[in-house]
C-alpha atoms as a PDB file:
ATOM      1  CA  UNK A   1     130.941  50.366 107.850  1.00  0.00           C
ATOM      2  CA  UNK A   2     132.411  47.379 105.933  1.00  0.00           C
ATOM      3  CA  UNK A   3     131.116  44.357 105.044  1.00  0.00           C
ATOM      4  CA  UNK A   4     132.638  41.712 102.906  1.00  0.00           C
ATOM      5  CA  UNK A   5     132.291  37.646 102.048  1.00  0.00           C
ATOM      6  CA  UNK A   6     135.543  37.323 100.276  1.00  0.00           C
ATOM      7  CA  UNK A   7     136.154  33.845 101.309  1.00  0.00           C
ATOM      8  CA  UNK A   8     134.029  31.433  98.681  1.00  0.00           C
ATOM      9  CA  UNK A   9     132.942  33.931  95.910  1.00  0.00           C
ATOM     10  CA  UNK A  10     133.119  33.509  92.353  1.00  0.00           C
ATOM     11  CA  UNK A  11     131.901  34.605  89.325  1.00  0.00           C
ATOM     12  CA  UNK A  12     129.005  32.804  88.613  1.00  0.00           C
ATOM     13  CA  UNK A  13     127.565  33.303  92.537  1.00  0.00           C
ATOM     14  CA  UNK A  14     128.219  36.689  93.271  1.00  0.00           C
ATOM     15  CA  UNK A  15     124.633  38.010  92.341  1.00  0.00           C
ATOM     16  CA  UNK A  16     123.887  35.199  95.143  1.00  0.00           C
ATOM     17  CA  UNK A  17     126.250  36.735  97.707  1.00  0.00           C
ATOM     18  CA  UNK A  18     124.797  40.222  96.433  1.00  0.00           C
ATOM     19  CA  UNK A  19     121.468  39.191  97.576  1.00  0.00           C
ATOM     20  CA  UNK A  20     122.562  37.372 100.718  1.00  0.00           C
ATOM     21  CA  UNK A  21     124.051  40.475 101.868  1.00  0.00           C
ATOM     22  CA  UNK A  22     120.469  42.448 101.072  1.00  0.00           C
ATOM     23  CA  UNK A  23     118.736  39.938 103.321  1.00  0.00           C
ATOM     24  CA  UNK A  24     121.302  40.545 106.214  1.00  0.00           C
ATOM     25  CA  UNK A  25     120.854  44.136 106.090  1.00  0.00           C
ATOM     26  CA  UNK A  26     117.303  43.972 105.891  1.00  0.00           C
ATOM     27  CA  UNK A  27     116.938  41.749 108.560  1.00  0.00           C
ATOM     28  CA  UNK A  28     119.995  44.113 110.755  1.00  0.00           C
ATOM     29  CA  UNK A  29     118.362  47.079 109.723  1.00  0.00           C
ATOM     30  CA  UNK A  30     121.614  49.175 108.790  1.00  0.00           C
ATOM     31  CA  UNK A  31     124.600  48.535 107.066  1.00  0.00           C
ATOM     32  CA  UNK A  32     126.555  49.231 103.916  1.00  0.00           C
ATOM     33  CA  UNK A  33     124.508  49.262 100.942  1.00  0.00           C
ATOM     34  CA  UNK A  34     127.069  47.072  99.524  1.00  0.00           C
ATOM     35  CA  UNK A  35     129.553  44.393  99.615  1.00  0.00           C
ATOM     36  CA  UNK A  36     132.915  45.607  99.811  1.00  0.00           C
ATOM     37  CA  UNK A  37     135.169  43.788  97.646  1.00  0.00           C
ATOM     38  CA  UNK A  38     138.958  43.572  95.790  1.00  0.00           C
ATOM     39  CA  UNK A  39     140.585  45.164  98.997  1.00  0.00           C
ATOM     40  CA  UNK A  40     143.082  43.836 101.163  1.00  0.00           C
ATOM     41  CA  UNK A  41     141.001  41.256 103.383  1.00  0.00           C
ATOM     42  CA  UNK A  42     143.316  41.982 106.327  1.00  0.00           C
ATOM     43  CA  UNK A  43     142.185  45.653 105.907  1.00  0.00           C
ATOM     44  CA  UNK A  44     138.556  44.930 106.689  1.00  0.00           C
ATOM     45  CA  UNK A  45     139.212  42.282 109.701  1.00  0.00           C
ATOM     46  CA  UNK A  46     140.947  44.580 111.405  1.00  0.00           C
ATOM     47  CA  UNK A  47     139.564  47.613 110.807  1.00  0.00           C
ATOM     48  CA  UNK A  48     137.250  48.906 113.813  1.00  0.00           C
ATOM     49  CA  UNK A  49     134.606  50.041 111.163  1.00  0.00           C
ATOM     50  CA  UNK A  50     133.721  46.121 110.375  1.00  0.00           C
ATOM     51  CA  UNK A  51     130.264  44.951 110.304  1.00  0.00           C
ATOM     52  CA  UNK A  52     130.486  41.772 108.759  1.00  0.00           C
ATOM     53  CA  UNK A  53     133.272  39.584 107.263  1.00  0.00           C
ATOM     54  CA  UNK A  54     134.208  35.697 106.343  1.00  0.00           C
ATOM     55  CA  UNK A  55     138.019  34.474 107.816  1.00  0.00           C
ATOM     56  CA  UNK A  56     139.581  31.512 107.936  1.00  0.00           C
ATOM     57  CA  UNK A  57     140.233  30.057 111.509  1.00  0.00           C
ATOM     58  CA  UNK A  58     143.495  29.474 111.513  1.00  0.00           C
ATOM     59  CA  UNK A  59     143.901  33.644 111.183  1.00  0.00           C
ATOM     60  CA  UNK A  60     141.036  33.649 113.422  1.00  0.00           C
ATOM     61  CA  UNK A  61     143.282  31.062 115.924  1.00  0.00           C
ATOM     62  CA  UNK A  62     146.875  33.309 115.673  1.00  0.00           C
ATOM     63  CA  UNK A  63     145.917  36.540 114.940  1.00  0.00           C
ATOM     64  CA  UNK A  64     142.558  38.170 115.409  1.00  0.00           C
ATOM     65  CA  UNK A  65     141.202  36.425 118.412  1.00  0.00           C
ATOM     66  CA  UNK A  66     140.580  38.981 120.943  1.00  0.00           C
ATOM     67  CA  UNK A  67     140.341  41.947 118.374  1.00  0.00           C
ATOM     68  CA  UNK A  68     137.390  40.809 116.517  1.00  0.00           C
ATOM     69  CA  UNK A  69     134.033  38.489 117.792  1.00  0.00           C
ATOM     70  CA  UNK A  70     132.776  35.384 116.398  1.00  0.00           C
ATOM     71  CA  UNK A  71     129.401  36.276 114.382  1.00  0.00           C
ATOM     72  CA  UNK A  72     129.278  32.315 113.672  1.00  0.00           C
ATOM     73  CA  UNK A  73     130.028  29.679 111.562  1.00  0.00           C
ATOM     74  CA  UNK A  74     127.738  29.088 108.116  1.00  0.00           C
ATOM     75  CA  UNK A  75     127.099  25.402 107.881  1.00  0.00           C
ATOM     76  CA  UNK A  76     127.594  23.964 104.042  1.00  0.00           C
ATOM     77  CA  UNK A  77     126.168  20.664 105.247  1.00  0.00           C
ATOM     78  CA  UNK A  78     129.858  18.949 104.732  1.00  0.00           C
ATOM     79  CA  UNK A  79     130.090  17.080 108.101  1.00  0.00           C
ATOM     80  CA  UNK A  80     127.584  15.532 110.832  1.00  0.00           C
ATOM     81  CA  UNK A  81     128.424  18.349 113.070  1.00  0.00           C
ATOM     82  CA  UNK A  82     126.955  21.454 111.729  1.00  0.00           C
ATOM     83  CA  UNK A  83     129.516  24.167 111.124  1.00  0.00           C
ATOM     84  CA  UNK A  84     132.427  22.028 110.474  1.00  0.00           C
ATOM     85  CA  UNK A  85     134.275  21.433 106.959  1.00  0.00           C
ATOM     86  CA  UNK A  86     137.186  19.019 105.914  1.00  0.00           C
ATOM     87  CA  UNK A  87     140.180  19.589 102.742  1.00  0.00           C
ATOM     88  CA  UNK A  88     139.949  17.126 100.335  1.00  0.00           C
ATOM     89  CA  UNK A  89     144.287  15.824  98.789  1.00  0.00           C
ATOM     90  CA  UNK A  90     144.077  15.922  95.290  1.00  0.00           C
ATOM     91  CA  UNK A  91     146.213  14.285  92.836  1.00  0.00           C
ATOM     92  CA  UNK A  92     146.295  14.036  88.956  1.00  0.00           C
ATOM     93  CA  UNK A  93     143.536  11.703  87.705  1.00  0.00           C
ATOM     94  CA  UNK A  94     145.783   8.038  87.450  1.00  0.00           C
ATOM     95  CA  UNK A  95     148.703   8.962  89.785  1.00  0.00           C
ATOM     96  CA  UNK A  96     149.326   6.679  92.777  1.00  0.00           C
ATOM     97  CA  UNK A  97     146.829   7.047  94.845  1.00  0.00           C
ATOM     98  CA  UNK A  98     148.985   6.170  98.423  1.00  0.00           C
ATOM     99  CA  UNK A  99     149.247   9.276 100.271  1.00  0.00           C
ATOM    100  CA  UNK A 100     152.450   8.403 101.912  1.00  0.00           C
ATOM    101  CA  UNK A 101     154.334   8.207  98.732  1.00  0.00           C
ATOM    102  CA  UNK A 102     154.044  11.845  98.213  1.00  0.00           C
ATOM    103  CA  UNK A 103     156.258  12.441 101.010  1.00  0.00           C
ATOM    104  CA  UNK A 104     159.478  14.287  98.555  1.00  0.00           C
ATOM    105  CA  UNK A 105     156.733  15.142  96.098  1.00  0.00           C
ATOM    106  CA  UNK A 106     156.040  18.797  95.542  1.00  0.00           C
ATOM    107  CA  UNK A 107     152.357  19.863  97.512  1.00  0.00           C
ATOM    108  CA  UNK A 108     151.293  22.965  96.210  1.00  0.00           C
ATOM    109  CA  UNK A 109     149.212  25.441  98.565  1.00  0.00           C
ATOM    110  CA  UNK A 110     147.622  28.846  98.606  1.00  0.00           C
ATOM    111  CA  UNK A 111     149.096  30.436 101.528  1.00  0.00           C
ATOM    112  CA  UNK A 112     150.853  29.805 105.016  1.00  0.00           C
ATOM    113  CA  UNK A 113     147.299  31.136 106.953  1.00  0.00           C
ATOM    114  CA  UNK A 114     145.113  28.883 105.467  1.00  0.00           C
ATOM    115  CA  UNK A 115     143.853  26.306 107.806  1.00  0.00           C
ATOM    116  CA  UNK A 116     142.415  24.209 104.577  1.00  0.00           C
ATOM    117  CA  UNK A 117     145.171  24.685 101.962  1.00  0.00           C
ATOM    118  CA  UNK A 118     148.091  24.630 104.880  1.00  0.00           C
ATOM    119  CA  UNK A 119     147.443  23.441 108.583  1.00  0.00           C
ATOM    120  CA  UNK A 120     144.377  20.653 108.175  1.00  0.00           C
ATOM    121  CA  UNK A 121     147.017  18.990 105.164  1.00  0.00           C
ATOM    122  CA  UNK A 122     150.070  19.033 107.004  1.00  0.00           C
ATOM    123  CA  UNK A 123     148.958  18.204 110.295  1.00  0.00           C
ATOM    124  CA  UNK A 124     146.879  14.856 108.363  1.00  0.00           C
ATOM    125  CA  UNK A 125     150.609  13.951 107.176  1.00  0.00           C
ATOM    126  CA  UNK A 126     152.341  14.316 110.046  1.00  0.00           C
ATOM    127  CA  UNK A 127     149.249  12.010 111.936  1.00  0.00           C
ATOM    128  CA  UNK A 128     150.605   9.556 109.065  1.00  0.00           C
ATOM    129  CA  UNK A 129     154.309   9.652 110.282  1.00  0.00           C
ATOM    130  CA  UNK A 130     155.458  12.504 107.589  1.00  0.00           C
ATOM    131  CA  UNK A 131     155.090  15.893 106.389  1.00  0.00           C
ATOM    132  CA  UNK A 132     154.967  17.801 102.626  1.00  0.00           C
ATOM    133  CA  UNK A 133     158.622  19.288 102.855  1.00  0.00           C
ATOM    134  CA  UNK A 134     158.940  20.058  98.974  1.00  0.00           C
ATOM    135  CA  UNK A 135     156.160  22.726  98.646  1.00  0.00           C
ATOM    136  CA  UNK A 136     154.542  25.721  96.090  1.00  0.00           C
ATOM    137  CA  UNK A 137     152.791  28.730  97.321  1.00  0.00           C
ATOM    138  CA  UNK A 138     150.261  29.662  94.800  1.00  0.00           C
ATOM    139  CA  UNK A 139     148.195  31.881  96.213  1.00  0.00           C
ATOM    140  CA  UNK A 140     144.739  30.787  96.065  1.00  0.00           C
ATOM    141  CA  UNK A 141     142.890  26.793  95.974  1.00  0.00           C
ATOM    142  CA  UNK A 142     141.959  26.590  92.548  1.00  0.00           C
ATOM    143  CA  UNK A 143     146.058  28.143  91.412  1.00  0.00           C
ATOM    144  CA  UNK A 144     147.045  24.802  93.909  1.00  0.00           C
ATOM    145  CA  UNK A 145     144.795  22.584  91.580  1.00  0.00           C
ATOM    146  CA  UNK A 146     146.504  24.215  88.473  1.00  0.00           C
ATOM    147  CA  UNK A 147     149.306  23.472  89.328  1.00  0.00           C
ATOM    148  CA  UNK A 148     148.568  19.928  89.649  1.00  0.00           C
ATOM    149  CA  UNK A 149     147.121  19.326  86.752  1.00  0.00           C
ATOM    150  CA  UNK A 150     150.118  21.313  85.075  1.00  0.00           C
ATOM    151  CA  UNK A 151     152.336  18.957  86.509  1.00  0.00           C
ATOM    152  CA  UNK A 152     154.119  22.270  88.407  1.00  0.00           C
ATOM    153  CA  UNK A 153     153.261  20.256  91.642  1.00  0.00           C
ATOM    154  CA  UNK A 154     152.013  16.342  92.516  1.00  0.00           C
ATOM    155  CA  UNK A 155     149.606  17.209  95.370  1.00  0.00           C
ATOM    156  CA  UNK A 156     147.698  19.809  96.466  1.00  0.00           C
ATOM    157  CA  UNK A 157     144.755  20.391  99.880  1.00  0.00           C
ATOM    158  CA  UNK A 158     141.446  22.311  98.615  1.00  0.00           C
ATOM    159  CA  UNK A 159     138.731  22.691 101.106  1.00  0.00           C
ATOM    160  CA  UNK A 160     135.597  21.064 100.547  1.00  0.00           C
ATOM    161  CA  UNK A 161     133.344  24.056  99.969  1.00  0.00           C
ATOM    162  CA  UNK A 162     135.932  25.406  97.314  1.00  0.00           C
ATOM    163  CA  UNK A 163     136.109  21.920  95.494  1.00  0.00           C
ATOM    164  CA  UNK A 164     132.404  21.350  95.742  1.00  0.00           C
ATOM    165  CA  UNK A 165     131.796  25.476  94.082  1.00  0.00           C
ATOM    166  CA  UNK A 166     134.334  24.474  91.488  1.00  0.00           C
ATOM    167  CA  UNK A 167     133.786  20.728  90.417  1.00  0.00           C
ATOM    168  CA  UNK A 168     131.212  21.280  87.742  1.00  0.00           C
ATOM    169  CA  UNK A 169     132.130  24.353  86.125  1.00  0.00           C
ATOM    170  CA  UNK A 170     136.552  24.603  85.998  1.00  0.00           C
ATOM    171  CA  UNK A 171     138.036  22.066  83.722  1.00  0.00           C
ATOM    172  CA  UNK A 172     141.488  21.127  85.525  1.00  0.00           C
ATOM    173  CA  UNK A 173     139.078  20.081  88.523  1.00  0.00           C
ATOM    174  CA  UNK A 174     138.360  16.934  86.022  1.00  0.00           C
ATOM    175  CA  UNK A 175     141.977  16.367  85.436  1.00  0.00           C
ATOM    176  CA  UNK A 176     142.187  15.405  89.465  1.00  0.00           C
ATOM    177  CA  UNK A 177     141.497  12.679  91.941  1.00  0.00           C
ATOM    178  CA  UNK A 178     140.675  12.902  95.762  1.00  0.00           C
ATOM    179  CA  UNK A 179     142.964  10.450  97.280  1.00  0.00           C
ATOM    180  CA  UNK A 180     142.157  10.956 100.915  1.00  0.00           C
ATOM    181  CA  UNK A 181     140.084  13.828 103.292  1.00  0.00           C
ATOM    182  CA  UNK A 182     141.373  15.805 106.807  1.00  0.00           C
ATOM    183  CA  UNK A 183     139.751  15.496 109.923  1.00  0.00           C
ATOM    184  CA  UNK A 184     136.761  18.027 110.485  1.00  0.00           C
ATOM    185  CA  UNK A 185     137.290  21.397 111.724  1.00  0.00           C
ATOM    186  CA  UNK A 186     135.532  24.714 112.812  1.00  0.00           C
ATOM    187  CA  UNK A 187     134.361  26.002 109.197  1.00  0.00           C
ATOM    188  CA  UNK A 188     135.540  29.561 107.990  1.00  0.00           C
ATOM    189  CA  UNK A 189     133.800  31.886 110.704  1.00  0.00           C
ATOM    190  CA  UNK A 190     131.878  34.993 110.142  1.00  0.00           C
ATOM    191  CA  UNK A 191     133.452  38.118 112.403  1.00  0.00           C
ATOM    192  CA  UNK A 192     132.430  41.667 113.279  1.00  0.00           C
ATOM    193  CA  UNK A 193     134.350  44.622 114.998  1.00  0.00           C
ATOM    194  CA  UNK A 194     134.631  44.120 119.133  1.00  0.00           C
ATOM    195  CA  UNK A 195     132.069  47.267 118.891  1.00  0.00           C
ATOM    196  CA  UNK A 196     129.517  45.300 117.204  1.00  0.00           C
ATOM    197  CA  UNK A 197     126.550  43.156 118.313  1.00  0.00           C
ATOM    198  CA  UNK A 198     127.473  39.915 117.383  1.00  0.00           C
ATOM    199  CA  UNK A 199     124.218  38.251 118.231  1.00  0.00           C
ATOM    200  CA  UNK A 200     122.004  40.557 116.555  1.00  0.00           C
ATOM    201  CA  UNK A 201     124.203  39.897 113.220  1.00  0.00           C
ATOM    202  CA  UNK A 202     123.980  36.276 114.113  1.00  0.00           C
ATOM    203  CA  UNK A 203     120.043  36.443 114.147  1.00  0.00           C
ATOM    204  CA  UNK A 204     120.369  38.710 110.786  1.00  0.00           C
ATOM    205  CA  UNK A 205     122.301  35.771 109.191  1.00  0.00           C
ATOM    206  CA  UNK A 206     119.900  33.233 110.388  1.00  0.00           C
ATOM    207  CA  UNK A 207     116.915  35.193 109.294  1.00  0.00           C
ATOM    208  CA  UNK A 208     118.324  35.888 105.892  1.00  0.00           C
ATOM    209  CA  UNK A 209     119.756  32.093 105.244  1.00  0.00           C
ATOM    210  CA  UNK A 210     116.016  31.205 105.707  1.00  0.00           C
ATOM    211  CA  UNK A 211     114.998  34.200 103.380  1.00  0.00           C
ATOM    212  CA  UNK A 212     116.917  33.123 100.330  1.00  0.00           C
ATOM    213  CA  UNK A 213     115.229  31.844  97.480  1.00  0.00           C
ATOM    214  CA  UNK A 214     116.462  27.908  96.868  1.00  0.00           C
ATOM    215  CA  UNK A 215     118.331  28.791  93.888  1.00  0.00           C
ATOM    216  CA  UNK A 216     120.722  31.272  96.091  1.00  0.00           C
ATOM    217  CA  UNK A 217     121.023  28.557  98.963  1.00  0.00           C
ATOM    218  CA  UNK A 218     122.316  26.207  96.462  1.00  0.00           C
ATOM    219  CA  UNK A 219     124.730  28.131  94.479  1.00  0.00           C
ATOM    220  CA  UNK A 220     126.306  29.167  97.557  1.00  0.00           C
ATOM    221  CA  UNK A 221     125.880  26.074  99.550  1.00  0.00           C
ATOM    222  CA  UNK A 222     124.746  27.470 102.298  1.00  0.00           C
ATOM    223  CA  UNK A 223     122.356  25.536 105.069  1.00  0.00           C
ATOM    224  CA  UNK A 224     121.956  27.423 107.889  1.00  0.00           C
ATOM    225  CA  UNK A 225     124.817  29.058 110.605  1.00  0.00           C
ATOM    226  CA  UNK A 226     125.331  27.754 114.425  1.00  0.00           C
ATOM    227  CA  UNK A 227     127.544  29.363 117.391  1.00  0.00           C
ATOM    228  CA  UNK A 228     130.754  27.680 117.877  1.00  0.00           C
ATOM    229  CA  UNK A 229     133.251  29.628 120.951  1.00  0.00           C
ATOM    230  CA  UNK A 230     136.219  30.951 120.509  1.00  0.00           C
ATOM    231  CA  UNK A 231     137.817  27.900 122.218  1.00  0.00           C
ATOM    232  CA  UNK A 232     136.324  25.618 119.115  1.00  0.00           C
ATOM    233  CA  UNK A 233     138.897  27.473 117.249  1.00  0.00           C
ATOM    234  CA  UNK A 234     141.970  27.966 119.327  1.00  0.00           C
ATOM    235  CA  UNK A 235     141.897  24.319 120.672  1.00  0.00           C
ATOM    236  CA  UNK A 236     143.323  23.467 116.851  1.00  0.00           C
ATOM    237  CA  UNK A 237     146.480  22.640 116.475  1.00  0.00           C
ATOM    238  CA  UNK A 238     148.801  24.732 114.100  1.00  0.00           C
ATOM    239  CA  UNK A 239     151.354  22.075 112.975  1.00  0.00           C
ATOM    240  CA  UNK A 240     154.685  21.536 113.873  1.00  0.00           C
ATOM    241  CA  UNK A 241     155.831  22.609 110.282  1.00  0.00           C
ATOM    242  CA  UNK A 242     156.703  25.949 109.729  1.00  0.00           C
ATOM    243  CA  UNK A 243     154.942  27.808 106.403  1.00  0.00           C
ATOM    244  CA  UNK A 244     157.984  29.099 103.967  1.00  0.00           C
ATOM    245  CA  UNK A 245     159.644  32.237 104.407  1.00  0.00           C
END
């Protein structure tokens, strides 16, 4: 069996997700003894021996729907409606702060599947009457702020839970400003294998949220996790931009 939180960990709150995952299991009664981890993510989404895994719903949306089932959605207490997160469009601290005049500026990104770092930004611009055509795959959120702050790129989408983990402890995050926010979506879902119970791991989630000690909860942000359907996620719009090549 596999189980792996790949999508928000970092160094200083791994022990965290370490004892997150001992609560689930606890509370499930079985599973791995331990997080799986530097492996393809892919990999473990799709394999059949998944338990437990953290995606991103715009993979969720175009490609694993109807392979793998919604656990549900960890709420980070980002939005009014539980479950749901935003990006934040950063710029260098003292550039112009008018989103439209980044239109033939370079926007720096982690990857093409990434509702936060790709869809949510692009579809905001193109609700403003443009779209980031001059762009920078990086490979991950905090190589997008990097790269502002470098001056490599002018603009760059990080999700909220990303820039909130990162804020106080990497130094280019003070070298940038938020100059505007998406619209809410469906937050980045837990999944298990179409073989699994998915409402016996969402009850193991639940009980083990409410199990961690306060210093866990806030290092990983974590405030509880709700159902959302599949629909939640496939009613979002991939934009009308397509990712580089």
């Amino acid at each position: 069996m596999i189980a792996s939180l790949p999508m928000y960990e970092r160094p200083e709150n791994r022990d965290a997700h370490d004892r997150y995952w001992q609560e689930i299991r606890k509370a499930l009664g079985f599973g791995p003894r331990h997080l799986s981890r530097g492996g393809d993510p892919w990999q473990d989404w799709r394999s059949p021996d998944l338990l437990l895994s953290q995606t991103c719903g715009m993979p969720f949306r175009n490609h694993l729907h109807g392979h793998v089932r919604l656990i549900g959605t960890p709420d980070y207490g980002l939005c009014k409606k539980p479950g749901h997160y935003f990006s934040y469009i950063l710029v260098r601290k003292g550039d112009d702060n008018v989103l439209e005049n980044y239109t033939d500026r370079t926007f720096a990104f982690n990857e093409p599947g990434s509702q936060s770092g790709w869809a949510a930004p692009q579809n905001h611009a193109l609700a403003q009457g443009f779209h980031f055509a001059n762009v920078l795959e990086t490979g991950a959120h905090l190589q997008s702020a990097a790269a502002v702050a470098s001056g490599r790129a002018d603009i760059c989408a990080i999700d909220a839970v990303s820039f909130e983990l990162a804020k106080d402890v990497d130094p280019i995050m003070t070298d940038l400003q938020i100059i505007a926010q998406t619209s809410p979506t469906p937050g980045l879902p837990y999944i298990t294998a179409n073989t699994q119970d998915a409402t016996a791991l969402f009850t193991a989630c639940s009980h083990a949220i409410e199990n961690l000690p306060r210093p866990d909860k806030k290092k990983l942000r974590l405030k509880g996790i709700v159902q959302l359907s599949d629909e939640d996620y496939l009613q979002i719009a991939n934009p009308a931009i397509l990712p580089p090549v």
